[in-house]
Protein backbone atom coordinates (compact mmCIF):
# COMPACT_ATOMS: atom_id res chain seq x y z
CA UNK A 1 -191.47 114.78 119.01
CA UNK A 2 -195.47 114.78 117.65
CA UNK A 3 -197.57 116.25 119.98
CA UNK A 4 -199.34 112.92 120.86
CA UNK A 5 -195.73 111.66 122.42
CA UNK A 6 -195.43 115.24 124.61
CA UNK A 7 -199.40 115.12 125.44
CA UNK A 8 -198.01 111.82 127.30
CA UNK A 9 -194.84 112.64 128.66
CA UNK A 10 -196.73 115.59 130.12
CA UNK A 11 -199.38 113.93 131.91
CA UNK A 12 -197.29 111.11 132.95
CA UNK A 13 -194.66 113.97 134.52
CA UNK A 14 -197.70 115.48 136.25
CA UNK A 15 -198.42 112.40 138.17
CA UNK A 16 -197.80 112.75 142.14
CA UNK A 17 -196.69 109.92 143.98
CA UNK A 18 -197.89 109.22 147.46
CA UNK A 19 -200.10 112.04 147.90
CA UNK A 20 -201.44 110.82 151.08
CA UNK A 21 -200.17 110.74 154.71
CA UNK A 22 -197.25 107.83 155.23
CA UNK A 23 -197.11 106.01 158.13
CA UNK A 24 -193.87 104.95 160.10
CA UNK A 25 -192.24 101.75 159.84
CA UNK A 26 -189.43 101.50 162.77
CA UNK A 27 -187.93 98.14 161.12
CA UNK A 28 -186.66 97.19 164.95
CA UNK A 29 -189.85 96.49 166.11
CA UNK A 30 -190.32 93.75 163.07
CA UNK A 31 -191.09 90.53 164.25
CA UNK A 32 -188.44 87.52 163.68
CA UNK A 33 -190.27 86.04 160.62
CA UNK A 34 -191.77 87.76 157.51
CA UNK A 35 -195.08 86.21 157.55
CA UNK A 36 -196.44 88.04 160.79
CA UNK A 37 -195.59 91.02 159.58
CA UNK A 38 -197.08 90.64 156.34
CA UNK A 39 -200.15 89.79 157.70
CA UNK A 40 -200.15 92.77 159.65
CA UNK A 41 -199.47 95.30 156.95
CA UNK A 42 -202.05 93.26 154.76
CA UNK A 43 -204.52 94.13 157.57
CA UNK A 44 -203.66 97.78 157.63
CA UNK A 45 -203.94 98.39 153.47
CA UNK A 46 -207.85 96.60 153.84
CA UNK A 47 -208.15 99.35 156.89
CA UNK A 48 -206.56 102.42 154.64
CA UNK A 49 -208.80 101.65 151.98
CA UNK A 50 -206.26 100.51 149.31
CA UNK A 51 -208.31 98.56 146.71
CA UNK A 52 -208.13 95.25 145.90
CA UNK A 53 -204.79 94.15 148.44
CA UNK A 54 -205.35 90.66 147.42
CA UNK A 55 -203.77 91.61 144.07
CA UNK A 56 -200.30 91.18 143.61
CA UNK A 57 -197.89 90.69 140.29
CA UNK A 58 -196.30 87.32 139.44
CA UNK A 59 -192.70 87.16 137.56
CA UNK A 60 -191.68 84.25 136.38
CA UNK A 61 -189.30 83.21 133.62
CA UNK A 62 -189.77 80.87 130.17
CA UNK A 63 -188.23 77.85 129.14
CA UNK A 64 -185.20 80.50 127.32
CA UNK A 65 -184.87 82.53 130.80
CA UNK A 66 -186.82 85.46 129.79
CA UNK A 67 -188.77 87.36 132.05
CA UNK A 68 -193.26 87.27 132.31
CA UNK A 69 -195.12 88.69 134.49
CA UNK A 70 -199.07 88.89 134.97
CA UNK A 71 -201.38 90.16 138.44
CA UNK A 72 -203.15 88.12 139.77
CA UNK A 73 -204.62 87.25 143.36
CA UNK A 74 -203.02 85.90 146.14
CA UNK A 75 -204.96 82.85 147.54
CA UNK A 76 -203.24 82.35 150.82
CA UNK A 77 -200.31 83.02 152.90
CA UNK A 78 -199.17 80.92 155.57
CA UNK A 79 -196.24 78.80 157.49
CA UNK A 80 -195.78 77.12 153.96
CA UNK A 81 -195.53 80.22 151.98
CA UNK A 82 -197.95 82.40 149.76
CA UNK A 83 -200.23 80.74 147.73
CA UNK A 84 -201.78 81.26 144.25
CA UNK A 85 -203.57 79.18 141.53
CA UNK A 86 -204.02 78.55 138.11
CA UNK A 87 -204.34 76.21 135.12
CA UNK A 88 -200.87 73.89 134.89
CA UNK A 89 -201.48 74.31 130.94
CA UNK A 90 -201.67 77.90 130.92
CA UNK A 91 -198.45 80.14 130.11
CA UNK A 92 -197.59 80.45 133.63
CA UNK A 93 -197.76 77.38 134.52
CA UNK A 94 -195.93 76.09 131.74
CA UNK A 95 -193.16 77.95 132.78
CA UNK A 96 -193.38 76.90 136.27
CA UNK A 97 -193.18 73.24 135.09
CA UNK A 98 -189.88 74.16 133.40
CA UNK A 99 -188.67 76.89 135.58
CA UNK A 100 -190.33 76.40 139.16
CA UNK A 101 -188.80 79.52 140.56
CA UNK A 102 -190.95 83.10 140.99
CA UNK A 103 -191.17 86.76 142.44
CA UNK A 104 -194.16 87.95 143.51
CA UNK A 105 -194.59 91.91 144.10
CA UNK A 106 -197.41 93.59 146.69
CA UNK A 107 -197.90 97.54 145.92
CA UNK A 108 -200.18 99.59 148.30
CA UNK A 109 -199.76 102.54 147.45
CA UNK A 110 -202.78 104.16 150.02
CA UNK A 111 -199.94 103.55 152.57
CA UNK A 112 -196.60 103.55 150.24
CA UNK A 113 -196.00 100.28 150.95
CA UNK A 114 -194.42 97.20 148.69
CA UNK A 115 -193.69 93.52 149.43
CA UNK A 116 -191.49 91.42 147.72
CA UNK A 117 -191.42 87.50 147.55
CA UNK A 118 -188.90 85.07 146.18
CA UNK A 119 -188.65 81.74 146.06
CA UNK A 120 -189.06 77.75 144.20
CA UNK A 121 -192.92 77.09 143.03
CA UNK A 122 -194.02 73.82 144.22
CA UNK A 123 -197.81 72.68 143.08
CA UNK A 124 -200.08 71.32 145.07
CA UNK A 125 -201.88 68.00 145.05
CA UNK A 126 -204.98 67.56 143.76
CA UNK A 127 -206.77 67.59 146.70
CA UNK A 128 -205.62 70.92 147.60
CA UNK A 129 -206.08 71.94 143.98
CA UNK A 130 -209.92 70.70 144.33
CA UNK A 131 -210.63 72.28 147.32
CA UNK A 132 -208.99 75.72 145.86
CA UNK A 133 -211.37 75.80 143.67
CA UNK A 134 -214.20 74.95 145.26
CA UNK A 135 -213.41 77.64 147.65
CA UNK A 136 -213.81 80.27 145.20
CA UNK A 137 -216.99 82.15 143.45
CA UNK A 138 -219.35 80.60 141.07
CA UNK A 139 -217.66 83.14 138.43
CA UNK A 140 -214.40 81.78 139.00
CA UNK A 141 -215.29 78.44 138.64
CA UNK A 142 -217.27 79.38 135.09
CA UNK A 143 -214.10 81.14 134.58
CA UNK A 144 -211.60 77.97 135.02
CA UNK A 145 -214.15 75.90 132.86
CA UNK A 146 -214.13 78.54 129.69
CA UNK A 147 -211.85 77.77 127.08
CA UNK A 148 -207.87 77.17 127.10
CA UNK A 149 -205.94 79.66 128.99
CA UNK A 150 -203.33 81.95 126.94
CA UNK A 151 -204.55 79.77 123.62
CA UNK A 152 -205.27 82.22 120.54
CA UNK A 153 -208.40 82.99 120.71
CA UNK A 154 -210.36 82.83 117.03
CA UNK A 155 -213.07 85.57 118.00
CA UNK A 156 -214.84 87.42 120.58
CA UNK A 157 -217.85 85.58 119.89
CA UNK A 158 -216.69 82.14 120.68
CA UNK A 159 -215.24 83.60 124.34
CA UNK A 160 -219.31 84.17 124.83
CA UNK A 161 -220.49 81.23 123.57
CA UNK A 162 -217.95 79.23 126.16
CA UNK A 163 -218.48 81.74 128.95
CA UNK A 164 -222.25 81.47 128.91
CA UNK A 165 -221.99 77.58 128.54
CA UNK A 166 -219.43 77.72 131.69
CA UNK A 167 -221.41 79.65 133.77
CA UNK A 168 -224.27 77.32 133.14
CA UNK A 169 -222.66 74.37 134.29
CA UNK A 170 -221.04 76.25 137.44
CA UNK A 171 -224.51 76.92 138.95
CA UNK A 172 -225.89 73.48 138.19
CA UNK A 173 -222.77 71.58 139.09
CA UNK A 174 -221.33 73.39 141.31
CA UNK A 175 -218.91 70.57 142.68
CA UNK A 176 -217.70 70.07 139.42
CA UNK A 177 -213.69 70.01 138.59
CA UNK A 178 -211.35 71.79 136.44
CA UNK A 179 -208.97 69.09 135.84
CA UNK A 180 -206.12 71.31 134.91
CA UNK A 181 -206.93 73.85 137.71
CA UNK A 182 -203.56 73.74 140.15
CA UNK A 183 -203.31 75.70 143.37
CA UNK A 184 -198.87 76.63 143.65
CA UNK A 185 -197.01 77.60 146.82
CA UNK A 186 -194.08 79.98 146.61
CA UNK A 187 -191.84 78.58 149.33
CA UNK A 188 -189.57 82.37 150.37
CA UNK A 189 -186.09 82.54 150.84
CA UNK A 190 -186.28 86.34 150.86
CA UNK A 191 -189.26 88.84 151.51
CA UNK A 192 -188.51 92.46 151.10
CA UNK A 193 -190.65 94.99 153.36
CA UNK A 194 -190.88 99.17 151.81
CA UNK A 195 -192.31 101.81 153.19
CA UNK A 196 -191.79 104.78 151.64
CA UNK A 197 -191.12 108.76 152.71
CA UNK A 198 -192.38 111.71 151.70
CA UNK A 199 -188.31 113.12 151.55
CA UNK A 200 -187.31 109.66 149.86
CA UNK A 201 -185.77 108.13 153.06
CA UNK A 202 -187.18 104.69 152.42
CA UNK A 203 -187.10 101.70 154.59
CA UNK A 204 -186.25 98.32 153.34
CA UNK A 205 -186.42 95.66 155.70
CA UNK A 206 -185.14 92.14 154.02
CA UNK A 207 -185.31 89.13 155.71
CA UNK A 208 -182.92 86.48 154.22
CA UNK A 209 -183.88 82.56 154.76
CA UNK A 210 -181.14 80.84 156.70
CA UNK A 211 -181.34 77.82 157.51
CA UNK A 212 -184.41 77.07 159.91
CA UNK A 213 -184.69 80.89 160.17
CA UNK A 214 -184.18 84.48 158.82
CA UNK A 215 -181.91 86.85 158.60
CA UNK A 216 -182.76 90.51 159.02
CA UNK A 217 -181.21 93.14 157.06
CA UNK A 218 -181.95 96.89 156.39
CA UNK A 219 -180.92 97.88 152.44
CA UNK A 220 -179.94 100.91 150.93
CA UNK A 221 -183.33 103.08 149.54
């Protein structure tokens, strides 16, 4: 082994995991429904201080079946499911055209808490998709105007020619469109609730679509 490979394996062995208080989770008290809850424990990692909540890791799967995955930010969450957005022609949503199907994954570690999402992709109209956008920072609309998404990029140089040309056009049109820009909604048939201990006797509340409703069920840590 050189000593670059046990350099690593040291400091990665060194790492503690939840060195912070936990709190309790008594999964009886859990509402009916997922999406109450995960508002609630969204609420409580912005009041713990976890940074950036909003972030959360997207799996999907390519036109063969394998697995991708990326973070990005959640844009919603409601009655219709969680929402998210990007360009239909990037990677991702290639694949979503092909495969609409995805997992999303919440970590908050600040409280030792993960949430899981799975369920079919559905995009929305354009409309929606418009308004998305709009909704959002000038950056991120100079963002969805630079360039092609997940296209090979010939050099750094011509990412800062586009960028500065993007950002000028967000601030003077600032209703302008990204025609490929498409907000998605990941409809849940199952959201998975963690919360971890300190002697490694985590909870895992799953609630299980069925029919109109959900099914409750605790898992095995």
């Amino acid at each position: 082994m050189s000593d670059a490979q046990q350099e690593f394996r040291e400091l990665l062995h060194a790492q503690r995991v939840w060195d912070v208080p936990l709190p309790d989770f008594d999964p009886s008290t859990a509402p009916p429904a997922p999406l109450p809850l995960f508002h609630a424990w969204f609420a409580e990692a912005v009041a713990a201080g976890q940074p950036e909540p909003h972030t959360m890791t997207l799996a999907t799967a390519d036109a063969e079946g394998l697995p991708d995955v990326r973070t990005l930010m959640l844009h919603d969450a409601d009655g219709r499911g969680w929402h998210f957005a990007t360009h239909a022609t990037s990677v991702k949503g290639r694949q979503l055209a092909a495969r609409p199907h995805a997992a999303l994954g919440f970590y908050w570690p600040a409280q030792g808490r993960q949430v899981r999402v799975r369920g079919p992709v559905s995009p929305a109209d354009r409309a929606e998709s418009r308004a998305d956008l709009r909704a959002r920072s000038t950056g991120a609309l100079a963002a969805a105007l630079t360039g092609s998404q997940s296209e090979v990029l010939p050099s750094r140089e011509e990412l800062v020619r586009a960028s500065e040309a993007a950002w000028e056009r967000a601030r003077a049109e600032p209703d302008t469109e990204a025609e490929t820009w498409t907000r998605y909604t990941v409809e849940p048939v199952e959201v998975e609730f963690f919360q971890g201990d300190a002697r490694r006797r985590h909870v895992r509340l799953r609630y299980r679509r069925d029919g109109a409703g959900w099914v409750r069920e605790l898992l095995w840590p």
